[in-house]
C-alpha atoms as a PDB file:
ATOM      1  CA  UNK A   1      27.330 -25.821  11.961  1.00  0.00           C
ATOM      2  CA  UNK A   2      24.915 -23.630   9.756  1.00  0.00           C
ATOM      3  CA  UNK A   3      21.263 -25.059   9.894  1.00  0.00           C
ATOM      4  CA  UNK A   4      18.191 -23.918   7.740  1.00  0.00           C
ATOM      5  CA  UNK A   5      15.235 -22.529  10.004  1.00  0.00           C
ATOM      6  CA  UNK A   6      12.212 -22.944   7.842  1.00  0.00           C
ATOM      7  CA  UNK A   7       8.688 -21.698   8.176  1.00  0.00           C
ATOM      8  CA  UNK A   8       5.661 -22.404   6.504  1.00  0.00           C
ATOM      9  CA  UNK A   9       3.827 -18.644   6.836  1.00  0.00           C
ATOM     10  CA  UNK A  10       0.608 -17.266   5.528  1.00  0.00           C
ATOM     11  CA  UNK A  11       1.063 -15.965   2.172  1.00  0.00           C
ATOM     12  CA  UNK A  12       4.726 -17.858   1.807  1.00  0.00           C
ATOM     13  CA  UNK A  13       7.581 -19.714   2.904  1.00  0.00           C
ATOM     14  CA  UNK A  14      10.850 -18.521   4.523  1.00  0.00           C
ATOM     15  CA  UNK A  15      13.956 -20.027   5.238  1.00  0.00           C
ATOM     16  CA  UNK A  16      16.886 -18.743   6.200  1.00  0.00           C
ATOM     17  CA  UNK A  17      20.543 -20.192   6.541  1.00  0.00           C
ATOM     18  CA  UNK A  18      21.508 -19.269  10.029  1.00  0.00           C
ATOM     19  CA  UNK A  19      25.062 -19.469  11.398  1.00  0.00           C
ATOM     20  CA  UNK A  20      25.060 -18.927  15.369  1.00  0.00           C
ATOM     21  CA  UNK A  21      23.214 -15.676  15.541  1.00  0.00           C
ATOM     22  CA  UNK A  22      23.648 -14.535  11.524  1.00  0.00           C
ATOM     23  CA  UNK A  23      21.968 -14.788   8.593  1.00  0.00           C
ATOM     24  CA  UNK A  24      23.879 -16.445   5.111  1.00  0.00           C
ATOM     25  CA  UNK A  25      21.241 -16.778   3.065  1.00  0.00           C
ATOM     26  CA  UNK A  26      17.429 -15.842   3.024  1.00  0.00           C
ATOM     27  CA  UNK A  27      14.754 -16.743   0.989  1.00  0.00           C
ATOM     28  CA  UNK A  28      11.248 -16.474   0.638  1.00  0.00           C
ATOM     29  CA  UNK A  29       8.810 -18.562  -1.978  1.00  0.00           C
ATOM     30  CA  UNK A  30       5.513 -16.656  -2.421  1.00  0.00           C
ATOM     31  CA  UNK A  31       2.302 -18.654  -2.308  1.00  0.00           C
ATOM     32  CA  UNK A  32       1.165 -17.426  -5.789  1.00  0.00           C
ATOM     33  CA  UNK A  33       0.844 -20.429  -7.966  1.00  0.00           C
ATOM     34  CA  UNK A  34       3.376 -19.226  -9.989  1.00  0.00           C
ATOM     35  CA  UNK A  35       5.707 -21.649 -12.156  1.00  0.00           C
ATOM     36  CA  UNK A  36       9.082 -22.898 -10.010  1.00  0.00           C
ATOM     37  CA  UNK A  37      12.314 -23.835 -11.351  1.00  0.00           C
ATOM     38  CA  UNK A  38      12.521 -27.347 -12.808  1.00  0.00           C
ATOM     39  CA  UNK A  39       8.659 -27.943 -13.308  1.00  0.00           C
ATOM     40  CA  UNK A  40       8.222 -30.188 -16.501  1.00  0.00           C
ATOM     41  CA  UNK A  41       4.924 -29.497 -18.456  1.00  0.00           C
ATOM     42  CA  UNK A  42       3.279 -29.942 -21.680  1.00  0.00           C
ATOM     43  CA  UNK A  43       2.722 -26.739 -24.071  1.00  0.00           C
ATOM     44  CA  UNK A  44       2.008 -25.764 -26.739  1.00  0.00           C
ATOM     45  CA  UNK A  45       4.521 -22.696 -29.206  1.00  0.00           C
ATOM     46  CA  UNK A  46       1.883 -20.254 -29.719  1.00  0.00           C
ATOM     47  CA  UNK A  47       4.335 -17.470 -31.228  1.00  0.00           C
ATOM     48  CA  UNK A  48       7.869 -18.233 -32.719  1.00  0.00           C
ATOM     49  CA  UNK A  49       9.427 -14.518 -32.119  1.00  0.00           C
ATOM     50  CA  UNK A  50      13.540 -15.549 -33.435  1.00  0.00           C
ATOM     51  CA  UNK A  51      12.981 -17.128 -36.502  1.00  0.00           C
ATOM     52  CA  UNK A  52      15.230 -20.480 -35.033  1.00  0.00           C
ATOM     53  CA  UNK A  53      16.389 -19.409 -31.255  1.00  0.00           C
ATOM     54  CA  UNK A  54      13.424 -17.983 -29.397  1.00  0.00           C
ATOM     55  CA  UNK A  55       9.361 -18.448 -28.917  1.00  0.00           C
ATOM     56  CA  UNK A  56       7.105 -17.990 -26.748  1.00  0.00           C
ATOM     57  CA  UNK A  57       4.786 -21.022 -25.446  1.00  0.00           C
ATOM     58  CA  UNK A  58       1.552 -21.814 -23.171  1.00  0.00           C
ATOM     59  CA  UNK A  59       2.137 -24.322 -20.536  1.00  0.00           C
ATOM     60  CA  UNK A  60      -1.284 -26.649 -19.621  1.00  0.00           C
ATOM     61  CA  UNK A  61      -3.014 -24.307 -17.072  1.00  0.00           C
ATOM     62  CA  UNK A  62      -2.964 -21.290 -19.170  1.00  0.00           C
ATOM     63  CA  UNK A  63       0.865 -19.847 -17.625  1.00  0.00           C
ATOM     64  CA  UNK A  64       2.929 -18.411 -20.473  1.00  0.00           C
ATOM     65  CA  UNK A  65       6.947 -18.920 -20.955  1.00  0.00           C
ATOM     66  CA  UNK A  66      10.129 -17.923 -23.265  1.00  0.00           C
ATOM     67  CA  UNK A  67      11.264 -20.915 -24.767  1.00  0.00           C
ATOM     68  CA  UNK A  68      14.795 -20.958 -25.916  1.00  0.00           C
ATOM     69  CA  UNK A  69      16.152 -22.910 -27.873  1.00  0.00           C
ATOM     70  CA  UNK A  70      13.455 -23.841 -30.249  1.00  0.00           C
ATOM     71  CA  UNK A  71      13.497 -27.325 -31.504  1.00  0.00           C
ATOM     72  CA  UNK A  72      14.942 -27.831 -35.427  1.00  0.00           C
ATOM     73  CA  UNK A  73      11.802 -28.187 -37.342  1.00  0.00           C
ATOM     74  CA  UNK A  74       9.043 -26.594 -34.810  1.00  0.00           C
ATOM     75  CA  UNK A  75       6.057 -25.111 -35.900  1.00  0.00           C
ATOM     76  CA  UNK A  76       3.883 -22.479 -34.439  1.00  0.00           C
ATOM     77  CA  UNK A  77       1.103 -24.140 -32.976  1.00  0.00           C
ATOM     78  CA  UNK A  78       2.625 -27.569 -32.505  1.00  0.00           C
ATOM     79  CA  UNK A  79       2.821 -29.123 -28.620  1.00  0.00           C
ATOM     80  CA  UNK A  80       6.017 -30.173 -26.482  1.00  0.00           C
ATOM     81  CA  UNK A  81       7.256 -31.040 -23.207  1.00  0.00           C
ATOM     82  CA  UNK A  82       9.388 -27.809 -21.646  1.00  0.00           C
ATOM     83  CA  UNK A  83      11.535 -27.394 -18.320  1.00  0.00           C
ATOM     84  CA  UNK A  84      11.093 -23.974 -16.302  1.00  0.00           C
ATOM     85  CA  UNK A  85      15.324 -23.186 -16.768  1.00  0.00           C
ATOM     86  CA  UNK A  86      14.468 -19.621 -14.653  1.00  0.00           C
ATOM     87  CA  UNK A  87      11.292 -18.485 -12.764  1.00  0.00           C
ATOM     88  CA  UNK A  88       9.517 -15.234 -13.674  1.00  0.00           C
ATOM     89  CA  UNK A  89      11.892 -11.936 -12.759  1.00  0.00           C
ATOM     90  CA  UNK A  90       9.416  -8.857 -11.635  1.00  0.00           C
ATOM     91  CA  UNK A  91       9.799  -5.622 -13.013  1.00  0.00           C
ATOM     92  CA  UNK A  92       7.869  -2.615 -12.708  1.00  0.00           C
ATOM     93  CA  UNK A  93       5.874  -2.132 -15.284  1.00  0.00           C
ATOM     94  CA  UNK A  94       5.843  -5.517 -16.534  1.00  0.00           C
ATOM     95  CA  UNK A  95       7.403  -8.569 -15.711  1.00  0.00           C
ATOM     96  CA  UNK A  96       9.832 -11.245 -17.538  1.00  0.00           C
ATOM     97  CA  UNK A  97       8.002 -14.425 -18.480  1.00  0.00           C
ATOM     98  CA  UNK A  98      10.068 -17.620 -17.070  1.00  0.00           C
ATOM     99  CA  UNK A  99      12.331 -18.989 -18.938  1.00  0.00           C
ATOM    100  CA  UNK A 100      11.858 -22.590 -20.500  1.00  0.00           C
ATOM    101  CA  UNK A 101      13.914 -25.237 -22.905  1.00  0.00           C
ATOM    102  CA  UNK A 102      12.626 -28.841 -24.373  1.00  0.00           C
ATOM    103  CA  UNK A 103      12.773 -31.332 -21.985  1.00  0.00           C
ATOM    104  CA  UNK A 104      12.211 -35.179 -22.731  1.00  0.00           C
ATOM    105  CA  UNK A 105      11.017 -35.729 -19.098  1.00  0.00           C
ATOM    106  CA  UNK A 106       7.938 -36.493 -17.741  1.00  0.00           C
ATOM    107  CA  UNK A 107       5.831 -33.808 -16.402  1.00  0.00           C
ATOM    108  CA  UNK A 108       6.295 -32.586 -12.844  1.00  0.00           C
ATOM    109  CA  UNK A 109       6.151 -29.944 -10.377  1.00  0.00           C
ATOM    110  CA  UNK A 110       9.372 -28.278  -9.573  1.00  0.00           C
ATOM    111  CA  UNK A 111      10.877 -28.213  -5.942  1.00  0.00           C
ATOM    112  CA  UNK A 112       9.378 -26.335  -3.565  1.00  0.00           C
ATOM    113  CA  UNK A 113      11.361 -23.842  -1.090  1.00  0.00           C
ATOM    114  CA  UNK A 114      11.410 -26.834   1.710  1.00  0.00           C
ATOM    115  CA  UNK A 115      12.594 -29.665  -0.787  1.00  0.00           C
ATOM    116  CA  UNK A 116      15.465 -27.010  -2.393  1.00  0.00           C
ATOM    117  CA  UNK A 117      16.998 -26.699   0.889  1.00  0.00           C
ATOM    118  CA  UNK A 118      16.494 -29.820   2.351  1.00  0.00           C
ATOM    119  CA  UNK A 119      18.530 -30.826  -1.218  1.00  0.00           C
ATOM    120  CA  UNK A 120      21.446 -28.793   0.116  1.00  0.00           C
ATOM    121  CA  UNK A 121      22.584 -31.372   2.930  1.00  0.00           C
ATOM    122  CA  UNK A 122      22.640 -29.200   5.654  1.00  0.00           C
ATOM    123  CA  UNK A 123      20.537 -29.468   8.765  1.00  0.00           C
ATOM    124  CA  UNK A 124      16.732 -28.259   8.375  1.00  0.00           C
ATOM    125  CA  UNK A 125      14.535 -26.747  11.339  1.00  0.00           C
ATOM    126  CA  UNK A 126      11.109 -26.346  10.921  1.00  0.00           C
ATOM    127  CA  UNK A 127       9.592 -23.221  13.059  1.00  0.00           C
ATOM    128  CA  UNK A 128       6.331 -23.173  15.239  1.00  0.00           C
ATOM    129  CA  UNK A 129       4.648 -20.247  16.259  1.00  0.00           C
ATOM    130  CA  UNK A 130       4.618 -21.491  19.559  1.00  0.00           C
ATOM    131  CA  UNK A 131       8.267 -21.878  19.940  1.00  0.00           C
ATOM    132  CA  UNK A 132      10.374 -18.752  20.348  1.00  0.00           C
ATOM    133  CA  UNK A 133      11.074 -16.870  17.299  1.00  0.00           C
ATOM    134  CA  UNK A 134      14.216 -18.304  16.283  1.00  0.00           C
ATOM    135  CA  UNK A 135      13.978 -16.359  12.599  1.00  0.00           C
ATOM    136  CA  UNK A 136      14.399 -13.151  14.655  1.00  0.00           C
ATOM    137  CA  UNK A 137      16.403 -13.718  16.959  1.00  0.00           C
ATOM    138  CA  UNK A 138      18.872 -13.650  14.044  1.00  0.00           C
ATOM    139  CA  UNK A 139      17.366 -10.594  12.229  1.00  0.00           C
ATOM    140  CA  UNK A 140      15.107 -11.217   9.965  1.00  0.00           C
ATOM    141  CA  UNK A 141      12.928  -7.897  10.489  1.00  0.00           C
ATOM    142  CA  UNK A 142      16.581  -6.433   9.544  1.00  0.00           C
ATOM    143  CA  UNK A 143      17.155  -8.293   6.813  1.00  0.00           C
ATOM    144  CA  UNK A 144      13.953  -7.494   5.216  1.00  0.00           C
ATOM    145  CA  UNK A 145      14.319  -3.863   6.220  1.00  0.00           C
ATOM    146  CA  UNK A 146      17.675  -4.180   4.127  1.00  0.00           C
ATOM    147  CA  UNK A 147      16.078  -5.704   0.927  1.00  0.00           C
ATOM    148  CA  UNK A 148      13.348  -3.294   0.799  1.00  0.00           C
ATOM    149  CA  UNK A 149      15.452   0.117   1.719  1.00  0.00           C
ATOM    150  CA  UNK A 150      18.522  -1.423   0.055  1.00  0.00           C
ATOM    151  CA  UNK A 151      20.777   0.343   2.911  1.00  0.00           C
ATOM    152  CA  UNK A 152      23.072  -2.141   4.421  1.00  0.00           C
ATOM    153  CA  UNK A 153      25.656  -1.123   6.775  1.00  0.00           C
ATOM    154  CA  UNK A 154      29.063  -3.157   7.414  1.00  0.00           C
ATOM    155  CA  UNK A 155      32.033  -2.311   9.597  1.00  0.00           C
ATOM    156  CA  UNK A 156      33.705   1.009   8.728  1.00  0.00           C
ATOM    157  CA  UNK A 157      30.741   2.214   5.950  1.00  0.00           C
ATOM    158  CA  UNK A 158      27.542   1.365   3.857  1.00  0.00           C
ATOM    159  CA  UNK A 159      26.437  -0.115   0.963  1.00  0.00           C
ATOM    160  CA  UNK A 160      23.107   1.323  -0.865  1.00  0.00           C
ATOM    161  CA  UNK A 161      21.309  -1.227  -2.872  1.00  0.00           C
ATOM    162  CA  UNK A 162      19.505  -0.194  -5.934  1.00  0.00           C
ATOM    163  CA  UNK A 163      17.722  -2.249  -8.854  1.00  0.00           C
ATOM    164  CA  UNK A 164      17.740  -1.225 -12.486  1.00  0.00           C
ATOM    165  CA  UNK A 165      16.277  -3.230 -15.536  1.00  0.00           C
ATOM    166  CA  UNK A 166      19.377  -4.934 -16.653  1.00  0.00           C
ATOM    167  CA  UNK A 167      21.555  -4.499 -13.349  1.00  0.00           C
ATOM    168  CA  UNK A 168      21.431  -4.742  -9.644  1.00  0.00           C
ATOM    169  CA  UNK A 169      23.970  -1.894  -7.865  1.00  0.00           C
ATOM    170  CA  UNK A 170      25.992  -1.381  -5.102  1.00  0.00           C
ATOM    171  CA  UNK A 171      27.558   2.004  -3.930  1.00  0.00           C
ATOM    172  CA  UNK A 172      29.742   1.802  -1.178  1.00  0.00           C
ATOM    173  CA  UNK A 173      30.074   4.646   1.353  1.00  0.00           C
ATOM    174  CA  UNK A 174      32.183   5.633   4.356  1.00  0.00           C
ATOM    175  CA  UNK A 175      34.645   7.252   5.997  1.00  0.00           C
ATOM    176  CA  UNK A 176      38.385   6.915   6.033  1.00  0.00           C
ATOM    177  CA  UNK A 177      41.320   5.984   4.102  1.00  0.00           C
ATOM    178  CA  UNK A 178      40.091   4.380   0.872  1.00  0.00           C
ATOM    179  CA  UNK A 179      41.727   1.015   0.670  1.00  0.00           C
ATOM    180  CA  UNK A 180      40.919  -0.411   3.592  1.00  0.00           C
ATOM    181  CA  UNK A 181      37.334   1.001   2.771  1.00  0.00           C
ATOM    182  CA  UNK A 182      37.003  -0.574  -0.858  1.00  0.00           C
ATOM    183  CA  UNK A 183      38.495  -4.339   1.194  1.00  0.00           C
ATOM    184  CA  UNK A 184      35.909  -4.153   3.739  1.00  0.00           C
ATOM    185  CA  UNK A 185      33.595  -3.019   1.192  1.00  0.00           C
ATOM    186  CA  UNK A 186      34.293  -6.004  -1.048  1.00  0.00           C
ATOM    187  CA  UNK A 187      33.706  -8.830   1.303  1.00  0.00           C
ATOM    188  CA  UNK A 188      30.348  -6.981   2.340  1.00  0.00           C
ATOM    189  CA  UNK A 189      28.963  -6.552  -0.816  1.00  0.00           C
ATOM    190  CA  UNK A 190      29.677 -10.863  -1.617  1.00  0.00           C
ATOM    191  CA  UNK A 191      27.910 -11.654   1.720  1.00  0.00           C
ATOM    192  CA  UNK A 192      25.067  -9.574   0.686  1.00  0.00           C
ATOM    193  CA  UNK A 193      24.700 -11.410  -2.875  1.00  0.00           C
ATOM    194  CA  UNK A 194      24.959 -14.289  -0.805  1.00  0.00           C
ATOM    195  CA  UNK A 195      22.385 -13.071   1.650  1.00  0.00           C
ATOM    196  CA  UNK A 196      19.460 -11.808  -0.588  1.00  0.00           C
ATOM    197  CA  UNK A 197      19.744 -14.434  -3.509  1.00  0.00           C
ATOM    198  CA  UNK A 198      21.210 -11.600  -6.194  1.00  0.00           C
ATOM    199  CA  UNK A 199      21.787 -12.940 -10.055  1.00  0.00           C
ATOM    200  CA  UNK A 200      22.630 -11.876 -13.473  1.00  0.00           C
ATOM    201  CA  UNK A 201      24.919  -8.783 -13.728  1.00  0.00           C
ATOM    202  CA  UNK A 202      25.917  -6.785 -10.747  1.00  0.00           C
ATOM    203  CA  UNK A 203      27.487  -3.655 -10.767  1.00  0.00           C
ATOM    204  CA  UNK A 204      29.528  -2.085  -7.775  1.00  0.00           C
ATOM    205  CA  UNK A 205      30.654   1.262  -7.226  1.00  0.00           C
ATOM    206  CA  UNK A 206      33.780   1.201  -5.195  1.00  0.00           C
ATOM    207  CA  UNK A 207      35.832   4.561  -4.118  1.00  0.00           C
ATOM    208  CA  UNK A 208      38.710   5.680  -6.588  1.00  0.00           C
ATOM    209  CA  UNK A 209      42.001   3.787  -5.935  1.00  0.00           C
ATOM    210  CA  UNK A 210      45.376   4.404  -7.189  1.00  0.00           C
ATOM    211  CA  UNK A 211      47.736   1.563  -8.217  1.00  0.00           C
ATOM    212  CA  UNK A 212      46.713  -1.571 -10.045  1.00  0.00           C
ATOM    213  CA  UNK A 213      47.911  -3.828  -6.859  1.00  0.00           C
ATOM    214  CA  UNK A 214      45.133  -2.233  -4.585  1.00  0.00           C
ATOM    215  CA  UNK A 215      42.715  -2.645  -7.201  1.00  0.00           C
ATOM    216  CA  UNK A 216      43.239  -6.260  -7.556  1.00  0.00           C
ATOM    217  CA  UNK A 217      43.262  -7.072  -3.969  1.00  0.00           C
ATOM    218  CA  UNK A 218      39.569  -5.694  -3.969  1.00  0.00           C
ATOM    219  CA  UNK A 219      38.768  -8.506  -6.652  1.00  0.00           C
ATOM    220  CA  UNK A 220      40.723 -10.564  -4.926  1.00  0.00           C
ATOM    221  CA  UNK A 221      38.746 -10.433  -1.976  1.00  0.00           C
ATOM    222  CA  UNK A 222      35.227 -10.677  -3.905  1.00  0.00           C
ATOM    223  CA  UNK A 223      36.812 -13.926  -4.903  1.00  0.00           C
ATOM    224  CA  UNK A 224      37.497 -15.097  -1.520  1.00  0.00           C
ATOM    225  CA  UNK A 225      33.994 -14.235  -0.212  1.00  0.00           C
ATOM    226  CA  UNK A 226      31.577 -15.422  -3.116  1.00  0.00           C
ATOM    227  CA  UNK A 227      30.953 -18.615  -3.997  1.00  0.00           C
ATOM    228  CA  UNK A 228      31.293 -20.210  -7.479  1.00  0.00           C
ATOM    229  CA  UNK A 229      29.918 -19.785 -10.368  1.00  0.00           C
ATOM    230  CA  UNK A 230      30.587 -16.328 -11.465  1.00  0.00           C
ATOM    231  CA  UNK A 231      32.279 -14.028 -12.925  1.00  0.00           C
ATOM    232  CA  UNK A 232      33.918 -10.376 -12.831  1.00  0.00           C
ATOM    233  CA  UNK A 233      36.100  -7.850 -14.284  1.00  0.00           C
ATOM    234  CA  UNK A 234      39.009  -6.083 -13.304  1.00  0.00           C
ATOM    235  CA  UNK A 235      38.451  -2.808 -11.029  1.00  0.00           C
ATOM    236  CA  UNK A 236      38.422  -0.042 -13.703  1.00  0.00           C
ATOM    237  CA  UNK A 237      40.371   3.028 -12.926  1.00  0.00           C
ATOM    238  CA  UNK A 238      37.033   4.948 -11.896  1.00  0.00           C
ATOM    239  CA  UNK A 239      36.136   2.273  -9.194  1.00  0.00           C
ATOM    240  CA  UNK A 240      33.703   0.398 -10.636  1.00  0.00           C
ATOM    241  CA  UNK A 241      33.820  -3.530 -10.679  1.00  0.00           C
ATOM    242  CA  UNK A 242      30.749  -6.280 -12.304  1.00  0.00           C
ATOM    243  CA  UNK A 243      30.134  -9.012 -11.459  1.00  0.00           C
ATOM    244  CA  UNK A 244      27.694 -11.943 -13.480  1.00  0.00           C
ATOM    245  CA  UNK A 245      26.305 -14.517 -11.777  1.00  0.00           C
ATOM    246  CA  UNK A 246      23.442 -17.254 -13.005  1.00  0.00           C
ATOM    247  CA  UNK A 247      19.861 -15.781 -12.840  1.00  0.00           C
ATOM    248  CA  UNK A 248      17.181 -18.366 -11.946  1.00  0.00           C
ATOM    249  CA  UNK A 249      14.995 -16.822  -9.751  1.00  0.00           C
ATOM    250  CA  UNK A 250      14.075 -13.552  -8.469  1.00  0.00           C
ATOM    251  CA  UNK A 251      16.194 -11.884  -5.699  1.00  0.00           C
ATOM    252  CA  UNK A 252      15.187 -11.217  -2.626  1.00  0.00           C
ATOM    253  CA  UNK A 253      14.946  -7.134  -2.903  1.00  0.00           C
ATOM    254  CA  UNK A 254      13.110  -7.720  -6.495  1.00  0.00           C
ATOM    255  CA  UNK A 255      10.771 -10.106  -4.617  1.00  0.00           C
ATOM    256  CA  UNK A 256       9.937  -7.392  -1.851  1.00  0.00           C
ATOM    257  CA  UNK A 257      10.156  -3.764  -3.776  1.00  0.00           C
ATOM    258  CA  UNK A 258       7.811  -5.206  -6.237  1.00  0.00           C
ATOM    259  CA  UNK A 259       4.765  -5.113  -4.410  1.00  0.00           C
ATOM    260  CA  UNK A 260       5.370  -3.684  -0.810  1.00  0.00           C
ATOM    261  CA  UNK A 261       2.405  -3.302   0.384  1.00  0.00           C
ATOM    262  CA  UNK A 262       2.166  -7.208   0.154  1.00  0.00           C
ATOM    263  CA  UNK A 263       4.935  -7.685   1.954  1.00  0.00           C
ATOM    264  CA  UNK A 264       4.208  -5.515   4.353  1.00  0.00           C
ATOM    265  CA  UNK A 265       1.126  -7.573   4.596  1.00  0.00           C
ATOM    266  CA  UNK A 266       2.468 -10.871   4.903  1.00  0.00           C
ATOM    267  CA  UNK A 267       4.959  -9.646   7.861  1.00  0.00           C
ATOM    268  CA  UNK A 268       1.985  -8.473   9.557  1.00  0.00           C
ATOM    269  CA  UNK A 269       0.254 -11.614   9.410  1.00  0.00           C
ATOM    270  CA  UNK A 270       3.527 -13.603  10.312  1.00  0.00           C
ATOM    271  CA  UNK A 271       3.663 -10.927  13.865  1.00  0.00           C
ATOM    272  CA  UNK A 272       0.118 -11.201  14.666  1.00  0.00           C
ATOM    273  CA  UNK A 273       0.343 -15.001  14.149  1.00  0.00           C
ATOM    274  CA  UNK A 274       2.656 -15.476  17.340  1.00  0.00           C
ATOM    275  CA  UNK A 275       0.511 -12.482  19.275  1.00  0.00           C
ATOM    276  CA  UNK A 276       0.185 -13.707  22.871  1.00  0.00           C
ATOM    277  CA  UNK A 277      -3.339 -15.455  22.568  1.00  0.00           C
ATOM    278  CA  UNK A 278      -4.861 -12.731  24.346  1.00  0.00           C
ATOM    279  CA  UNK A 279      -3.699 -10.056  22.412  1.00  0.00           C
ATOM    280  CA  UNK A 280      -6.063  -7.770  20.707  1.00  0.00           C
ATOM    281  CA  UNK A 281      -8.180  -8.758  17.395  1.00  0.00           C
ATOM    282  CA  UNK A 282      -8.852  -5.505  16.198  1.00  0.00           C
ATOM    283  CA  UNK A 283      -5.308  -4.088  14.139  1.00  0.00           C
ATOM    284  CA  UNK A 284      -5.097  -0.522  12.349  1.00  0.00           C
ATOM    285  CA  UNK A 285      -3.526  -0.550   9.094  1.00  0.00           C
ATOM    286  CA  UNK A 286      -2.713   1.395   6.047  1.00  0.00           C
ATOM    287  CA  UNK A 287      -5.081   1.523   3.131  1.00  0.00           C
ATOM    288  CA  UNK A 288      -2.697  -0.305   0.642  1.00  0.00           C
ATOM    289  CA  UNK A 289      -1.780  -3.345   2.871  1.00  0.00           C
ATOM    290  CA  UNK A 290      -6.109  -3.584   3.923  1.00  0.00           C
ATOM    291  CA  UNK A 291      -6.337  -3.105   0.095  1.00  0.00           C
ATOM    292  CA  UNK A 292      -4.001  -6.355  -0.040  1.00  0.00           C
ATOM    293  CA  UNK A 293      -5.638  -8.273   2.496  1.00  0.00           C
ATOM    294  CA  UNK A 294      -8.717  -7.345   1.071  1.00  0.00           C
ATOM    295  CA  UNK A 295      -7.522  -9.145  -2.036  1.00  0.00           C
ATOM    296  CA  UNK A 296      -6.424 -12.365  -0.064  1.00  0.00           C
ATOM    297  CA  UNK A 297      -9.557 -13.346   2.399  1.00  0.00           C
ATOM    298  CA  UNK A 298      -7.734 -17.074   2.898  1.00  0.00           C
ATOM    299  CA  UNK A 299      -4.718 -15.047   4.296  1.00  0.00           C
ATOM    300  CA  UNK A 300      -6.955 -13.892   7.302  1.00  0.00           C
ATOM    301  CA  UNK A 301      -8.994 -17.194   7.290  1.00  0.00           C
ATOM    302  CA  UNK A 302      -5.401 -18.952   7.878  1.00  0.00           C
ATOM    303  CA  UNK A 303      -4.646 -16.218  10.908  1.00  0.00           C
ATOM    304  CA  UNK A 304      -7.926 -17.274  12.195  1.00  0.00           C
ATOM    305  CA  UNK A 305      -7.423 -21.318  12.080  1.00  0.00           C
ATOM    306  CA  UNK A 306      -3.928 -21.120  13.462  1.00  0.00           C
ATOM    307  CA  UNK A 307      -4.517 -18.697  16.047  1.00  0.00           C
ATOM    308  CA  UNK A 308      -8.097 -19.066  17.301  1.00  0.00           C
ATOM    309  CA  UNK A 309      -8.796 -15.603  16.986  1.00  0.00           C
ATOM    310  CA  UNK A 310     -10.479 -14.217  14.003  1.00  0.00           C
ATOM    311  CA  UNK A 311      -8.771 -10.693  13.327  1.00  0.00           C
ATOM    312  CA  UNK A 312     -10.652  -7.669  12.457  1.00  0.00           C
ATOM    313  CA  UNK A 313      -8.399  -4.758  10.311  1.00  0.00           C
ATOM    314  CA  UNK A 314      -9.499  -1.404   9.901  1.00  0.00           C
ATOM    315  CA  UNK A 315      -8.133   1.255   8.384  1.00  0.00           C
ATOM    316  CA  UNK A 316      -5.323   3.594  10.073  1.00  0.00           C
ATOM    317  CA  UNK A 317      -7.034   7.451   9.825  1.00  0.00           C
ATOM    318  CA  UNK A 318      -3.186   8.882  10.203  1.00  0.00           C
END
């Protein structure tokens, strides 16, 4: 039976839905303070930018949101209770504000990574850094590698993963004849969705079939592999396929490619944390992750505390 293997890091939380020796689903909750899905706060509409439908409001602690809809009468400047309906999205450049709507409930703080999948019903292990590394025995350093370079490989071809504004991609690659490539192709892209959290509209670039048979067996087989709720169109004649699925929180790859150097960071920390006790305190590393330690002294303060150790990081000359 599928179990979640959970982990309380420096710098965030992981879990990951593991199935014998694979990963289903990964996700990681950044220690950042920032707002989670289903927190209930008091604000206040400090902007009302559609006249009726949209505005934007300050939440008590100073965090901003989009609030949609607005209540029938609201006036700029007047207070309410909102519900976070979808966590920030990060974008380079700038980011999207969450997303909030008017909520009658009291206020609270939204579920944390641990409580989510504890909600799903399924079996939850906690991880120790003295225990052996369960996370990687089933490939997380993979998975991560696959969010971050966006190449993911499947039997019989590739995928490449790329992010735009308004769309997350997939073009699939590989040898062969190119039905059985766009099948096997299919059910890998739907385990990746699965795999790295993806939402909102999805675009895949499938190989050129002939004959409108083949090209629904493709959807066919998206619709076997991913879960409900979403939905797609037809296979055009050019290949391509979309797919729309609810957007609440950031993906996985949008997570990582937004600041690498911090995750780059925080897997450091996560390694060095289950270091053999006597392994060395002094660690080389690139300017932009010391730059990012630099800029979180309780990250290293936690390494110390768990570990005994203090670690020293200087910077790599090469």
């Amino acid at each position: 039976m599928p179990e979640w293997l959970y982990e309380a890091g420096i710098g965030e939380a992981r879990a990951a839905l593991v199935d014998g020796d694979r990963i289903l689903q990964a996700r990681i909750e950044l220690d950042d303070g920032a707002l989670r899905l289903g927190t209930v706060a008091r604000a206040r509409l400090v902007e009302i930018t559609t006249k009726g439908r949209e505005g934007r409001v300050m939440l008590d602690g100073g965090a901003e949101a989009t609030l949609s809809p607005l209540p029938a009468g609201i006036t700029q400047g007047a207070a309410l209770t909102v519900r976070i309906v979808r966590e920030a999205i990060p974008e380079a450049g700038r980011a999207k504000r969450p997303r909030a709507a008017p909520s009658d409930d009291a206020p609270a703080a939204g579920p944390d990574l641990l409580a989510r999948i504890t909600a799903t019903g399924l079996p939850v292990r906690s991880l120790w850094r003295h225990e052996a590394d369960a996370l990687e025995q089933a490939g997380w350093s993979e998975l991560l590698e696959e969010a971050l370079s966006g190449e993911i490989a499947f039997p019989g071809g590739a995928l490449r993963l790329s992010l735009a504004p308004a769309m997350t991609l997939f073009d699939v690659d590989g040898p062969g004849a190119l039905e059985p490539l766009a099948l096997a192709a299919a059910t890998a892209v739907a385990q990746a969705i699965v795999r790295h959290d993806i939402g909102g509209s999805i675009g895949i670039d499938f190989p050129t079939i002939a004959g409108k048979a083949a090209r629904q067996a493709v959807g066919t087989a998206i619709d076997a592999a991913l879960p409900l709720p979403f939905e797609r169109t037809q296979m055009n004649g050019f290949g391509f396929l979309q797919i729309v699925r609810p957007r609440l929180h950031a993906s996985l790859p949008e997570l990582l490619r937004i600041d690498p150097a911090a995750a780059a960071a925080r897997a450091l920390l996560r390694q060095l944390e289950r270091a053999a006790p006597l392994a060395p305190r002094q660690h080389r590393v690139s300017a932009r992750v010391l730059a990012v330690l630099d800029a979180n002294p309780t990250w290293t303060v936690e390494l110390a505390r768990r570990t005994g150790a203090a670690p020293v990081f200087e910077l790599d000359p090469r």
